[in-house]
PDB file of N, CA and C in Angstrom:
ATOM      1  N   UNK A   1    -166.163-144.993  86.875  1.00  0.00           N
ATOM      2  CA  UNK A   1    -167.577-144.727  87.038  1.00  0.00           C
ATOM      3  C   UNK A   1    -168.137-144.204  85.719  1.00  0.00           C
ATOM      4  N   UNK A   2    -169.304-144.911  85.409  1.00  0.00           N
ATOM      5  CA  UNK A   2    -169.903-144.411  83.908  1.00  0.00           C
ATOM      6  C   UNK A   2    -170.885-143.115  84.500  1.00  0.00           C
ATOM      7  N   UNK A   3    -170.763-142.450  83.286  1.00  0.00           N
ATOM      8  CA  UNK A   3    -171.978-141.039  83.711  1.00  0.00           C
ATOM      9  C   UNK A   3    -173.283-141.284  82.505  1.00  0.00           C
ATOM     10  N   UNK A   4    -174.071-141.820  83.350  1.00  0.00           N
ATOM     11  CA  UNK A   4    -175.153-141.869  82.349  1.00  0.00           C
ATOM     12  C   UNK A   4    -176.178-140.592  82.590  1.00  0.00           C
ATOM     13  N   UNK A   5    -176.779-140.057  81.560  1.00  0.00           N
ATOM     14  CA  UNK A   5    -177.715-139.377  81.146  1.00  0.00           C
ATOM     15  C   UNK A   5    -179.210-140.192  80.787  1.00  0.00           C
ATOM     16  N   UNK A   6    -180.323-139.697  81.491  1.00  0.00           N
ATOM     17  CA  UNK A   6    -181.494-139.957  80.749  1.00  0.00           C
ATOM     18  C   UNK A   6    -182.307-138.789  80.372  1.00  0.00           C
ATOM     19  N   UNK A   7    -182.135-138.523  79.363  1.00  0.00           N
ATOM     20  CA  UNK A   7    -182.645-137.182  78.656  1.00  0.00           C
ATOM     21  C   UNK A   7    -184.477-137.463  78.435  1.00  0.00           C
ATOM     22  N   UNK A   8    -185.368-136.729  78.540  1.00  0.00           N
ATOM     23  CA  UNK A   8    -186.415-136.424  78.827  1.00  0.00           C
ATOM     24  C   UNK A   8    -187.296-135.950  79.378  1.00  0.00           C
ATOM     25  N   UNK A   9    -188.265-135.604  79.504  1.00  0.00           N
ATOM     26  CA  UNK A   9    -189.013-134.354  79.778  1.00  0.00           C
ATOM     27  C   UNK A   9    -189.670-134.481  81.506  1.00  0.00           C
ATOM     28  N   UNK A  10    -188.725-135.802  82.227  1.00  0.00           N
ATOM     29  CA  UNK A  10    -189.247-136.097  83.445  1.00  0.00           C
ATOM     30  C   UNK A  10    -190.804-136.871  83.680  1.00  0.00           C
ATOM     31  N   UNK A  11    -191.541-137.343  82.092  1.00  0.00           N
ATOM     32  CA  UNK A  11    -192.426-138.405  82.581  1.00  0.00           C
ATOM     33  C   UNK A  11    -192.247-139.521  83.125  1.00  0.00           C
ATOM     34  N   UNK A  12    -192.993-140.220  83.239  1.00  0.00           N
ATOM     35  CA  UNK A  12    -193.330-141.836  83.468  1.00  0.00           C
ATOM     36  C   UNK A  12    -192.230-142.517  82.964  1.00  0.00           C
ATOM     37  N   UNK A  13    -192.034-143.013  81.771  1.00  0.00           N
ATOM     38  CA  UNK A  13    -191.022-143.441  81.351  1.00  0.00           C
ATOM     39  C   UNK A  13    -189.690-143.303  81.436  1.00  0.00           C
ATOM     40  N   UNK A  14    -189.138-141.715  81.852  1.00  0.00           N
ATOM     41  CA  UNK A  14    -188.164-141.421  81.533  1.00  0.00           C
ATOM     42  C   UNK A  14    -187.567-141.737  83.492  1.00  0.00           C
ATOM     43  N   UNK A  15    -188.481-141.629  84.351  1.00  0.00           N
ATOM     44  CA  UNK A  15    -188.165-141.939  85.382  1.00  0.00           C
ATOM     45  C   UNK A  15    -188.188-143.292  85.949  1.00  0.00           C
ATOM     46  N   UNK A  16    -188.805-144.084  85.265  1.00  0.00           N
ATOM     47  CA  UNK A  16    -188.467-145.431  84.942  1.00  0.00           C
ATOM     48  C   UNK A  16    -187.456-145.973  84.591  1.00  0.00           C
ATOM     49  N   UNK A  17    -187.401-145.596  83.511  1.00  0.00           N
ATOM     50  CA  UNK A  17    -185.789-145.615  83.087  1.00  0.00           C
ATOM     51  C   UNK A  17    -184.534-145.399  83.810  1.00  0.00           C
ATOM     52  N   UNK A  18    -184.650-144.474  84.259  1.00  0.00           N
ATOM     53  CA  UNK A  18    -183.479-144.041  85.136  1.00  0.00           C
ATOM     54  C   UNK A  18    -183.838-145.217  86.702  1.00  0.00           C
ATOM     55  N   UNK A  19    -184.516-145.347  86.867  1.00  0.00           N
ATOM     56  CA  UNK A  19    -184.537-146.552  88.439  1.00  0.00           C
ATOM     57  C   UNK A  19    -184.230-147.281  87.874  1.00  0.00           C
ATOM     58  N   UNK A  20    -184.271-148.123  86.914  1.00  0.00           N
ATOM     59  CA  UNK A  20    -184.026-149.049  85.663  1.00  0.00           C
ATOM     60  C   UNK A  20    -182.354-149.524  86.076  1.00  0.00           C
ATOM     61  N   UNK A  21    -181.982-147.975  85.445  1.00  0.00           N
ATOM     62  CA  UNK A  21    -180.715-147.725  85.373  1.00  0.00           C
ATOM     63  C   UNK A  21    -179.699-148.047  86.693  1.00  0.00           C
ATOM     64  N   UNK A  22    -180.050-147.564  87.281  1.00  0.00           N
ATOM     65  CA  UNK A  22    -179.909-147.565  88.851  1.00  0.00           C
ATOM     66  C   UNK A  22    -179.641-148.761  89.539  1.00  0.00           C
ATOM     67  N   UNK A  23    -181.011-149.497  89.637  1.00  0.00           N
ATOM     68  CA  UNK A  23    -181.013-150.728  90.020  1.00  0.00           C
ATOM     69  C   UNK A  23    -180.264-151.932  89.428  1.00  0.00           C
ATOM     70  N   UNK A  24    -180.452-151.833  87.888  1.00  0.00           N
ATOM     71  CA  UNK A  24    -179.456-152.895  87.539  1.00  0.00           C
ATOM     72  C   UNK A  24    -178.143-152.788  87.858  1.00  0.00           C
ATOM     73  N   UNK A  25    -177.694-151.345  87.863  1.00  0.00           N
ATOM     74  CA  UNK A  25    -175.982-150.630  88.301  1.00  0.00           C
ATOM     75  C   UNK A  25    -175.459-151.871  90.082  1.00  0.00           C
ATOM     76  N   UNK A  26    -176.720-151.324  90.533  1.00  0.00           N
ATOM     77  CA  UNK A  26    -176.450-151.885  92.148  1.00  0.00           C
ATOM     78  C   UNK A  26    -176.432-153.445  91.866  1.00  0.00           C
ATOM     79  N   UNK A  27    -177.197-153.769  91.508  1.00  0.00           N
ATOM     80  CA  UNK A  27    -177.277-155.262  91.263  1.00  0.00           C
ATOM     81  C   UNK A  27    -175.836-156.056  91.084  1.00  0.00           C
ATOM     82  N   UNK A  28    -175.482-155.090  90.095  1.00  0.00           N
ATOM     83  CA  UNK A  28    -173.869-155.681  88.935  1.00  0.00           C
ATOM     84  C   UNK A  28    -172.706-155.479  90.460  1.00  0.00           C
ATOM     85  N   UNK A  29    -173.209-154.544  90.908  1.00  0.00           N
ATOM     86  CA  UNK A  29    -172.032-153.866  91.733  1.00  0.00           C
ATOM     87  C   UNK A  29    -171.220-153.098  91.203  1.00  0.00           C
ATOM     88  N   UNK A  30    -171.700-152.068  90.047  1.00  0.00           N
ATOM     89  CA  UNK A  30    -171.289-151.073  89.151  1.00  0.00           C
ATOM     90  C   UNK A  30    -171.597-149.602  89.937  1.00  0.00           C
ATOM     91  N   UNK A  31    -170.611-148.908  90.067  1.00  0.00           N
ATOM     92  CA  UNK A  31    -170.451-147.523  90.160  1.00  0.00           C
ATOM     93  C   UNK A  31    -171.360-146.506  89.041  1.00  0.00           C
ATOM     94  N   UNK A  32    -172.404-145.904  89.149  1.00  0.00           N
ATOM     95  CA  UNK A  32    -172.704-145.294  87.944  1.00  0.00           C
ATOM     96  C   UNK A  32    -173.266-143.813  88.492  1.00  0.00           C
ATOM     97  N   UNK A  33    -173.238-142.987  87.750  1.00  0.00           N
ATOM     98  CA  UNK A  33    -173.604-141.444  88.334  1.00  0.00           C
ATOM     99  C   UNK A  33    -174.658-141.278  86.984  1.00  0.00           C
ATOM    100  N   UNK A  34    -176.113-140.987  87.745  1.00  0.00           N
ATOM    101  CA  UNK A  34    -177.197-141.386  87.009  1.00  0.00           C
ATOM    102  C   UNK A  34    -177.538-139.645  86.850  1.00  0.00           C
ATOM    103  N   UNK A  35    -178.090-139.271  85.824  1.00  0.00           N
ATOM    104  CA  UNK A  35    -178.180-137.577  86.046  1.00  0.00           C
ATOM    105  C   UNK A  35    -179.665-137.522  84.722  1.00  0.00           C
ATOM    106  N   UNK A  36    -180.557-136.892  85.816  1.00  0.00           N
ATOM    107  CA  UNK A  36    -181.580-136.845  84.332  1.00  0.00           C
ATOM    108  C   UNK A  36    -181.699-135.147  83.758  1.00  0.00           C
ATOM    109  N   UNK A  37    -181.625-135.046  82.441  1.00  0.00           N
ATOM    110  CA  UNK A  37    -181.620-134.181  81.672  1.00  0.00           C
ATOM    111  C   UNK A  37    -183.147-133.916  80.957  1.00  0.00           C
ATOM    112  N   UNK A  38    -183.267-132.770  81.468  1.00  0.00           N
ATOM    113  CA  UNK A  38    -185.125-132.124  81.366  1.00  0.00           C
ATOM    114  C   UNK A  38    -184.783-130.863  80.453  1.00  0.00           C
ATOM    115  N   UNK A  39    -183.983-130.187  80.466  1.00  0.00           N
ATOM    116  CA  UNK A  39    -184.068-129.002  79.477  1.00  0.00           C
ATOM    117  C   UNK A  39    -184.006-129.790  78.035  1.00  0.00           C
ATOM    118  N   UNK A  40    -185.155-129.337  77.438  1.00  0.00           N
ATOM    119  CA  UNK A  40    -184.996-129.699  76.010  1.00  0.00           C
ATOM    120  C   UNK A  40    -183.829-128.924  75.169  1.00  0.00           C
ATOM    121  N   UNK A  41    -183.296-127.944  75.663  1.00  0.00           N
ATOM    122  CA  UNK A  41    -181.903-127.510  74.803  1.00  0.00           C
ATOM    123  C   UNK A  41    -180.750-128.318  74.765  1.00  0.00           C
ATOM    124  N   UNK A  42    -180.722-129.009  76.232  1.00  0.00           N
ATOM    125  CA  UNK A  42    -179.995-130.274  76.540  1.00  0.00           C
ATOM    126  C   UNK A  42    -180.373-131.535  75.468  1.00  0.00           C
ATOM    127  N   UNK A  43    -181.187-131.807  75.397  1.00  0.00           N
ATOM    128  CA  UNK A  43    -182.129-132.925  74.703  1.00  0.00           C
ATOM    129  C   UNK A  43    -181.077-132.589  73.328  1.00  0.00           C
ATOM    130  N   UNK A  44    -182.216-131.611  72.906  1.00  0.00           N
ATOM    131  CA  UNK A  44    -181.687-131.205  71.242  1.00  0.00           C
ATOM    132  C   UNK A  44    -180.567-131.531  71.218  1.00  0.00           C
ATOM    133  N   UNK A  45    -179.321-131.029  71.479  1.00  0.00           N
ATOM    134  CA  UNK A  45    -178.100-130.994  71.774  1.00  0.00           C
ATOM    135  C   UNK A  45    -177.526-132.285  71.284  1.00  0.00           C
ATOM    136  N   UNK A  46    -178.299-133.789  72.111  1.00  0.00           N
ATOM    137  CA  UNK A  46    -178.039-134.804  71.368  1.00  0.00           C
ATOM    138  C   UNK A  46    -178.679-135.119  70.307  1.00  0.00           C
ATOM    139  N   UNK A  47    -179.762-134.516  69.248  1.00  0.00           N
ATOM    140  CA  UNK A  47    -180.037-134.860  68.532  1.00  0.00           C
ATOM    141  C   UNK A  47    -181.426-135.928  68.738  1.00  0.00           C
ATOM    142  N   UNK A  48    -181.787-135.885  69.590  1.00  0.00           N
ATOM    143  CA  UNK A  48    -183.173-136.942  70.263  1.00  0.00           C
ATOM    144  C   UNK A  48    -184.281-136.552  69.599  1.00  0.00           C
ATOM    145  N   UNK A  49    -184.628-137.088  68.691  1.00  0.00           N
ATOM    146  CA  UNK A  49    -186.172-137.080  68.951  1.00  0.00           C
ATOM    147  C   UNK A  49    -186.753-137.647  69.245  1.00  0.00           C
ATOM    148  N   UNK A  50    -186.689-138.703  70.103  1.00  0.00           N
ATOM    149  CA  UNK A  50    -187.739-139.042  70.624  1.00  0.00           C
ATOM    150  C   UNK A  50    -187.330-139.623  72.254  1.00  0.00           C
ATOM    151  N   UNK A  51    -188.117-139.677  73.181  1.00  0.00           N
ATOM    152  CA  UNK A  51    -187.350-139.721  74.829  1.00  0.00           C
ATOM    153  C   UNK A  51    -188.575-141.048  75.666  1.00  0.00           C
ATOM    154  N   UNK A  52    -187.894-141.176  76.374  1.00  0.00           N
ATOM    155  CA  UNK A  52    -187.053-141.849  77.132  1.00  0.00           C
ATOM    156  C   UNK A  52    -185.840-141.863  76.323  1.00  0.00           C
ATOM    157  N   UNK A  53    -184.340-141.236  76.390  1.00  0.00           N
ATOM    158  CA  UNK A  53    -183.235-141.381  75.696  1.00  0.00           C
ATOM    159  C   UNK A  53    -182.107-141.856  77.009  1.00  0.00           C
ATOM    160  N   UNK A  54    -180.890-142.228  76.572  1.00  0.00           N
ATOM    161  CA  UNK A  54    -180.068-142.741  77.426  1.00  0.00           C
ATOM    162  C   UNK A  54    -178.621-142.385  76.471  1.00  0.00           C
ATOM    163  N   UNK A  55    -177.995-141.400  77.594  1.00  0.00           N
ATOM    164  CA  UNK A  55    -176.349-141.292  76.903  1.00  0.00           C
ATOM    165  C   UNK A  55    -175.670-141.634  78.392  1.00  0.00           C
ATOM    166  N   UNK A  56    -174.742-142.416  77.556  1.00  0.00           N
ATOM    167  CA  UNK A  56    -173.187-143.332  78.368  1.00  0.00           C
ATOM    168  C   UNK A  56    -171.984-142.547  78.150  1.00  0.00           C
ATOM    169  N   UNK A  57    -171.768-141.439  78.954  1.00  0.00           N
ATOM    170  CA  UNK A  57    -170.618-140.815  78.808  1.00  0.00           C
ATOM    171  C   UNK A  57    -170.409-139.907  77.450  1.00  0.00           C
ATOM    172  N   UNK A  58    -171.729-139.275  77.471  1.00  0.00           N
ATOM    173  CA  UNK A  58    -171.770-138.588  76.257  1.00  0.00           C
ATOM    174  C   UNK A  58    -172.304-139.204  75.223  1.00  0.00           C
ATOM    175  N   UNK A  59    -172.535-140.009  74.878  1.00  0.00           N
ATOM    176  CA  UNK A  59    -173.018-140.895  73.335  1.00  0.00           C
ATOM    177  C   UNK A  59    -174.228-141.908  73.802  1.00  0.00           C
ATOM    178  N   UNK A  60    -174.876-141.184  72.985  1.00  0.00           N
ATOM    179  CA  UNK A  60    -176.668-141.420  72.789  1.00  0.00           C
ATOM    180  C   UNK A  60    -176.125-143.026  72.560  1.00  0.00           C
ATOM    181  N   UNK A  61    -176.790-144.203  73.347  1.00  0.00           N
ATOM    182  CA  UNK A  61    -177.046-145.120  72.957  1.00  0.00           C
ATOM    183  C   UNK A  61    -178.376-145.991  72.722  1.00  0.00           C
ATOM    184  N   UNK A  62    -179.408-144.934  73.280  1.00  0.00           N
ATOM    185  CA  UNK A  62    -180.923-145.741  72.870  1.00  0.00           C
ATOM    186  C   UNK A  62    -181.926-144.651  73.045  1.00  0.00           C
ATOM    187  N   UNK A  63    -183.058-144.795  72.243  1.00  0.00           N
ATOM    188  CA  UNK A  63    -183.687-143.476  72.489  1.00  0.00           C
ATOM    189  C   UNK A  63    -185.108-143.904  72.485  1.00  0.00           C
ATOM    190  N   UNK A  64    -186.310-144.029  72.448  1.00  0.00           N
ATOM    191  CA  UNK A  64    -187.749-143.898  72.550  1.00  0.00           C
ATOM    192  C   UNK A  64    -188.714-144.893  73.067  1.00  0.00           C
ATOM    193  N   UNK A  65    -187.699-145.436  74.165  1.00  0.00           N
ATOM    194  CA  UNK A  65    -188.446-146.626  75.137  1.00  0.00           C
ATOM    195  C   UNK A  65    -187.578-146.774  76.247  1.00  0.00           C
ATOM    196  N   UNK A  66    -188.318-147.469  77.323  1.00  0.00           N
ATOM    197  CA  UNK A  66    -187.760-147.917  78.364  1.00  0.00           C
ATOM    198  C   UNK A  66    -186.697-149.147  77.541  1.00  0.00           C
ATOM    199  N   UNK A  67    -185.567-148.252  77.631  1.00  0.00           N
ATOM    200  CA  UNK A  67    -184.631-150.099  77.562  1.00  0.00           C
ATOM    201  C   UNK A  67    -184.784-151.857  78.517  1.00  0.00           C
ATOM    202  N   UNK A  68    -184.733-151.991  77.833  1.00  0.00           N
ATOM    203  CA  UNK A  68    -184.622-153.926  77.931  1.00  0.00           C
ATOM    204  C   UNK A  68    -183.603-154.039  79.354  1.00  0.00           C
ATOM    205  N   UNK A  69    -183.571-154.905  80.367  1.00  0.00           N
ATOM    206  CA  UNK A  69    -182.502-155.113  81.360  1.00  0.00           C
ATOM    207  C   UNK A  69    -181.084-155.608  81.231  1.00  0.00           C
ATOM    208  N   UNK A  70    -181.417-156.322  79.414  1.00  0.00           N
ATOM    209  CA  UNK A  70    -180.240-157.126  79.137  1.00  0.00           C
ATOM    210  C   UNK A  70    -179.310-155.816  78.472  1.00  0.00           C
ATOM    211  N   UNK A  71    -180.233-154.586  77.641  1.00  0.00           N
ATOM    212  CA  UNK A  71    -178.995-153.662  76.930  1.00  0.00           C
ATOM    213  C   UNK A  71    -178.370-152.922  78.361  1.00  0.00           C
ATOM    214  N   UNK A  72    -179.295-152.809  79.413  1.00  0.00           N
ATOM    215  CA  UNK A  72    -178.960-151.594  80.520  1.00  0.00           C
ATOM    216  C   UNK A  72    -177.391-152.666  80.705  1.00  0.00           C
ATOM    217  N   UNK A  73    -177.606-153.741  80.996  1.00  0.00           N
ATOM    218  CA  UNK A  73    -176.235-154.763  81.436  1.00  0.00           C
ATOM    219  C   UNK A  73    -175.216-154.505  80.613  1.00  0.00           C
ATOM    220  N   UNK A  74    -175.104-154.877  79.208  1.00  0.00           N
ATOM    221  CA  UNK A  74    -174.371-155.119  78.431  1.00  0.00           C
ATOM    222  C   UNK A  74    -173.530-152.998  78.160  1.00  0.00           C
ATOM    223  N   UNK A  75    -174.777-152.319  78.306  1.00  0.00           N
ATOM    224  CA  UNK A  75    -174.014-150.984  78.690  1.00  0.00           C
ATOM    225  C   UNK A  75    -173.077-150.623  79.537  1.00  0.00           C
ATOM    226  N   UNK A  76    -173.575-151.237  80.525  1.00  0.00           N
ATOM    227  CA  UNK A  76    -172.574-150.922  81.831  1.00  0.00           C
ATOM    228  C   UNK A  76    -171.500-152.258  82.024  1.00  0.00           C
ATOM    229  N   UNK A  77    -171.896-153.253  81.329  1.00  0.00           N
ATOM    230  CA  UNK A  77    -170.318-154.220  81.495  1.00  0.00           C
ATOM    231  C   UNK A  77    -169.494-153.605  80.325  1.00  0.00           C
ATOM    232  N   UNK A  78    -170.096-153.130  79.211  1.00  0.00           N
ATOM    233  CA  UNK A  78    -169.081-152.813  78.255  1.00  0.00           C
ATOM    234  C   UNK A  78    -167.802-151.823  78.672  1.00  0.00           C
TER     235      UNK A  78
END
């Protein structure tokens, strides 16, 4: 099971993102434990500046947009 993070301040986007996340997971038939991260000490921590962000088991892999459906895939088949 992957542990994804969507780090951000709980707007629009960042909760987008995470259904995003979610839905493509179910789709694949992927196991994923989706967890959104709102404390900006958390944030900092990875080094983000800018959010909608997304970490895969610890490691920031995209940061200041809703990701694309094809990277959310290629994240979770990797």
């Amino acid at each position: 099971m992957k542990h994804v993070e969507v780090l951000g301040t709980g707007c629009k986007k960042c909760v987008t993102t995470a259904e995003s996340i979610e839905r493509v997971a179910q789709e694949l038939g992927q196991s994923v434990e989706v967890i959104k991260v709102t404390d900006p000490a958390k944030i900092m921590a990875y080094k983000v500046m800018s959010t909608p962000a997304v970490a895969i088991d610890g490691k920031v892999v995209h940061s200041g947009s809703i990701p694309e459906r094809n990277k959310i895939v290629g994240w979770l088949e990797s």
